[in-house]
Protein backbone atom coordinates (compact mmCIF):
# COMPACT_ATOMS: atom_id res chain seq x y z
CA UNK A 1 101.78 114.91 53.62
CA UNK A 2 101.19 111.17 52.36
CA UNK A 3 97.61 110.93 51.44
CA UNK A 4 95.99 107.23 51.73
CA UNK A 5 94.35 106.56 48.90
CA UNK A 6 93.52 102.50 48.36
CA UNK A 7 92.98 100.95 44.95
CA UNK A 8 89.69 99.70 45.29
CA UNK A 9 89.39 97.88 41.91
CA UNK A 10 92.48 96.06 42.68
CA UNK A 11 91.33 94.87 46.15
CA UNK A 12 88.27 94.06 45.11
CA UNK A 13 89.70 91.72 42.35
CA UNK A 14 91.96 90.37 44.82
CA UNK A 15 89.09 90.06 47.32
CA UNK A 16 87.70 87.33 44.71
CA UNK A 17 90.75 85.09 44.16
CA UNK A 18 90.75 82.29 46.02
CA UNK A 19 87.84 83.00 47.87
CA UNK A 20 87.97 79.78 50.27
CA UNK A 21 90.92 81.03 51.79
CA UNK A 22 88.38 83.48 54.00
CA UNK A 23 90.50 85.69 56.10
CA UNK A 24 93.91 85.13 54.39
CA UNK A 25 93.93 87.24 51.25
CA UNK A 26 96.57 88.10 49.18
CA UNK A 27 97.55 90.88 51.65
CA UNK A 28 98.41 89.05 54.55
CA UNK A 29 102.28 89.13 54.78
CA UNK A 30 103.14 86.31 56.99
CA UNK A 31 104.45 82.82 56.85
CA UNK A 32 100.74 81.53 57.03
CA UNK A 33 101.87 77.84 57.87
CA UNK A 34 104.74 79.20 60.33
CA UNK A 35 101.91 81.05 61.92
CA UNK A 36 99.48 78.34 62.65
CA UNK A 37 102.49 76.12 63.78
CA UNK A 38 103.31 78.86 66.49
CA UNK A 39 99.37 79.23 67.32
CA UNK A 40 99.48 75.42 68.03
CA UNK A 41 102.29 75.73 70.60
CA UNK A 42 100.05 78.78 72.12
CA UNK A 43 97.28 76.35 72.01
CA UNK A 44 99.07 73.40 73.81
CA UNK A 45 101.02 76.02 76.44
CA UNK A 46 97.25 77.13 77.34
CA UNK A 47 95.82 73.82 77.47
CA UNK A 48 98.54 72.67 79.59
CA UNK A 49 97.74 75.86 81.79
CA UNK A 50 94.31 75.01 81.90
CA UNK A 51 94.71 71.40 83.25
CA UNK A 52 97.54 72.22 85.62
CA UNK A 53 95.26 75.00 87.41
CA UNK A 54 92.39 72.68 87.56
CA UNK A 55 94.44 69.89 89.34
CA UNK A 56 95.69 72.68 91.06
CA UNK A 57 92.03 73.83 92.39
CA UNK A 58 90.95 70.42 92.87
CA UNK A 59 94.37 69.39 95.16
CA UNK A 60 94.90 72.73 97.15
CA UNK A 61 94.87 72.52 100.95
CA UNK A 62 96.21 73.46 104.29
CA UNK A 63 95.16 76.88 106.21
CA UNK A 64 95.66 79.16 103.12
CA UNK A 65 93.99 77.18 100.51
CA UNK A 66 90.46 78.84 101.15
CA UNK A 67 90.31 81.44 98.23
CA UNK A 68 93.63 80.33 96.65
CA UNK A 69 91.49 77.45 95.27
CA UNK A 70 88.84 79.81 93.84
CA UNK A 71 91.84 81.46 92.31
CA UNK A 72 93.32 78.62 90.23
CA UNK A 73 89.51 77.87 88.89
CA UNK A 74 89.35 81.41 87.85
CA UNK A 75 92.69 81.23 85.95
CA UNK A 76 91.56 77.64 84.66
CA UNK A 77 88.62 79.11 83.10
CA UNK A 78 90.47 81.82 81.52
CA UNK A 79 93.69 79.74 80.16
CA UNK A 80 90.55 77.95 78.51
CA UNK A 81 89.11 81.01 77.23
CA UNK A 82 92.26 81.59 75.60
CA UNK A 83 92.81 77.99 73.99
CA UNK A 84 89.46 78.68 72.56
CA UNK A 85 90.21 82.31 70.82
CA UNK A 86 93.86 80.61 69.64
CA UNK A 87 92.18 77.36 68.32
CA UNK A 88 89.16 79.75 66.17
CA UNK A 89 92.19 81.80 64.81
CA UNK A 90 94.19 78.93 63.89
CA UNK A 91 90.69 77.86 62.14
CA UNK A 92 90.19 81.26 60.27
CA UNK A 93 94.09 81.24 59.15
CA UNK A 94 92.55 77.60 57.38
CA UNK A 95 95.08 75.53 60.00
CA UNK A 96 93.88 72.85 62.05
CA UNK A 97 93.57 73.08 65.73
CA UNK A 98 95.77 70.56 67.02
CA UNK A 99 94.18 69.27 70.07
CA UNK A 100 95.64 66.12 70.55
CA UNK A 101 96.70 64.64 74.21
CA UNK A 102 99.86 62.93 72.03
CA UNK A 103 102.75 65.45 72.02
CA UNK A 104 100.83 68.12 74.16
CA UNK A 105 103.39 68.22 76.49
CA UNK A 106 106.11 68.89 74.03
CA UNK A 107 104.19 71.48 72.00
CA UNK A 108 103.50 73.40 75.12
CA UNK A 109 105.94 76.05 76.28
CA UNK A 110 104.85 75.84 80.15
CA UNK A 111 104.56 72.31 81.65
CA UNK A 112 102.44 70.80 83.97
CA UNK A 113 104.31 70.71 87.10
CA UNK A 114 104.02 67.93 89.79
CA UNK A 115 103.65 70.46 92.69
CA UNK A 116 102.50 69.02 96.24
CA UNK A 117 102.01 71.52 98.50
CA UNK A 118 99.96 74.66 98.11
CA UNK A 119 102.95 76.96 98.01
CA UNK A 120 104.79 74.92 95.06
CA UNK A 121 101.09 74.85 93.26
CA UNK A 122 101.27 78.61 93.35
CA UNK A 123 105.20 78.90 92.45
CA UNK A 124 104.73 75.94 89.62
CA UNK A 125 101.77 78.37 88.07
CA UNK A 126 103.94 81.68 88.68
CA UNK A 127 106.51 80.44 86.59
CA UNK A 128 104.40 78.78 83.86
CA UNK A 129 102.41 82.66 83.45
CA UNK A 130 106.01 84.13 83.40
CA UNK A 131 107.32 81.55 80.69
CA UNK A 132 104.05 82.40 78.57
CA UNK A 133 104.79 86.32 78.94
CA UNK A 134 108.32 85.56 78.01
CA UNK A 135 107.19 83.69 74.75
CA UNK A 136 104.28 85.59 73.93
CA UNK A 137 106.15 88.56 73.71
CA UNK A 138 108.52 87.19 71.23
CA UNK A 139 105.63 86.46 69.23
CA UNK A 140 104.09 89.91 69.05
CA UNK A 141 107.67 91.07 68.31
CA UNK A 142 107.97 88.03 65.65
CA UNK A 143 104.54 89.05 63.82
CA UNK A 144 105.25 92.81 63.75
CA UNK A 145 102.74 94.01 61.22
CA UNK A 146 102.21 91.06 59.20
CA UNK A 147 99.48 89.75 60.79
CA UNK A 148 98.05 92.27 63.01
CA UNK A 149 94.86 90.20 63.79
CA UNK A 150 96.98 87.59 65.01
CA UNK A 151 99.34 89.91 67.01
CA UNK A 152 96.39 92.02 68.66
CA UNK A 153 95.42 88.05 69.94
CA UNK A 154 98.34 87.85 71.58
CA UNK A 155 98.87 90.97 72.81
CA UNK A 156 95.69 90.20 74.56
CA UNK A 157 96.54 86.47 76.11
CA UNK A 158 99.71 88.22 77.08
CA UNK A 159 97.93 91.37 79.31
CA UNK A 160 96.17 88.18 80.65
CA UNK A 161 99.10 86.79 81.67
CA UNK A 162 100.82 89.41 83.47
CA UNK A 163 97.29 89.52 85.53
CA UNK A 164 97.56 86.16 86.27
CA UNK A 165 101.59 86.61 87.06
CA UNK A 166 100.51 89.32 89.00
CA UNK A 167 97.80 87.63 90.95
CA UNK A 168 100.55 84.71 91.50
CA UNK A 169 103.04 86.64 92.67
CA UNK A 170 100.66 88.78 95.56
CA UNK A 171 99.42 84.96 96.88
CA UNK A 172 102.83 83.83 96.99
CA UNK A 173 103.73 86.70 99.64
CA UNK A 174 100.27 86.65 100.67
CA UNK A 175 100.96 82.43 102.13
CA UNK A 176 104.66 82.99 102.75
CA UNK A 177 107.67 81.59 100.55
């Protein structure tokens, strides 16, 4: 049987090279810019999210909107939850959080939808949860073990996701399609 046994001395000298690099030392085995690029997109798709369920929640009416609204504020919240982990990881990989309103919409892998009615607000948000569980599984695949930090993020936004696909999905049937 393989026993681990780690080099200390050499870890600890690469520990102090290019100490202002914080979490990326000379272990990490992905494409650090590549990374942060992708972590951007994740970061427009869930701002996007975030400001299409808020419209959402502040637009929804009609006999089944009581509750339904209380469920796109819920998901609003948490798409901003998530734009706020992706954002501090972009931060610790020593990227830049791109934030800005200019090109969001093309960054972003969902859009925003122009949905009128309560049922197309619902259908509009249950396809923009099942685009981001589409992506975000390509990116866990994509990162693999060379950034496992990264990938357990993901993994995370994307168990999120399905929840909110989920959720989606039951008021959908629950309002009739």
């Amino acid at each position: 049987m393989n026993t681990f046994k780690a080099d200390i001395e050499e870890i600890r000298r690469r520990a102090l090279e290019k100490m202002t690099d914080g979490a990326v030392t000379a272990f990490y085995r992905a494409d650090k810019d590549k990374v942060i690029e992708v972590l951007n997109e994740v970061l427009a798709t869930e701002t996007v999210c975030t400001l299409r369920y808020r419209s959402h929640y502040f637009r929804a009416y009609g006999i089944h909107a009581s509750g339904v609204e209380n469920e796109f504020l819920e998901h609003a919240r948490e798409e901003q939850e998530h734009a706020d982990l992706v954002a501090k990881r972009i931060t610790e990989l020593g990227g830049v959080p791109n934030l800005s309103p200019e090109g969001l919409h093309t960054r972003s892998h969902a859009e925003y939808g122009t949905a009128e009615t309560l049922q197309d607000m619902i259908k509009e948000d249950l396809v923009a949860e099942r685009i981001a569980i589409a992506t975000y599984s390509e990116i866990v695949r994509w990162l693999g073990n060379d950034d496992p930090t990264t990938r357990r993020l993901i993994e995370s936004l994307l168990a999120k996701e399905e929840e909110h696909a989920d959720d989606m999905a039951k008021l959908l049937t629950r309002i009739g399609h």
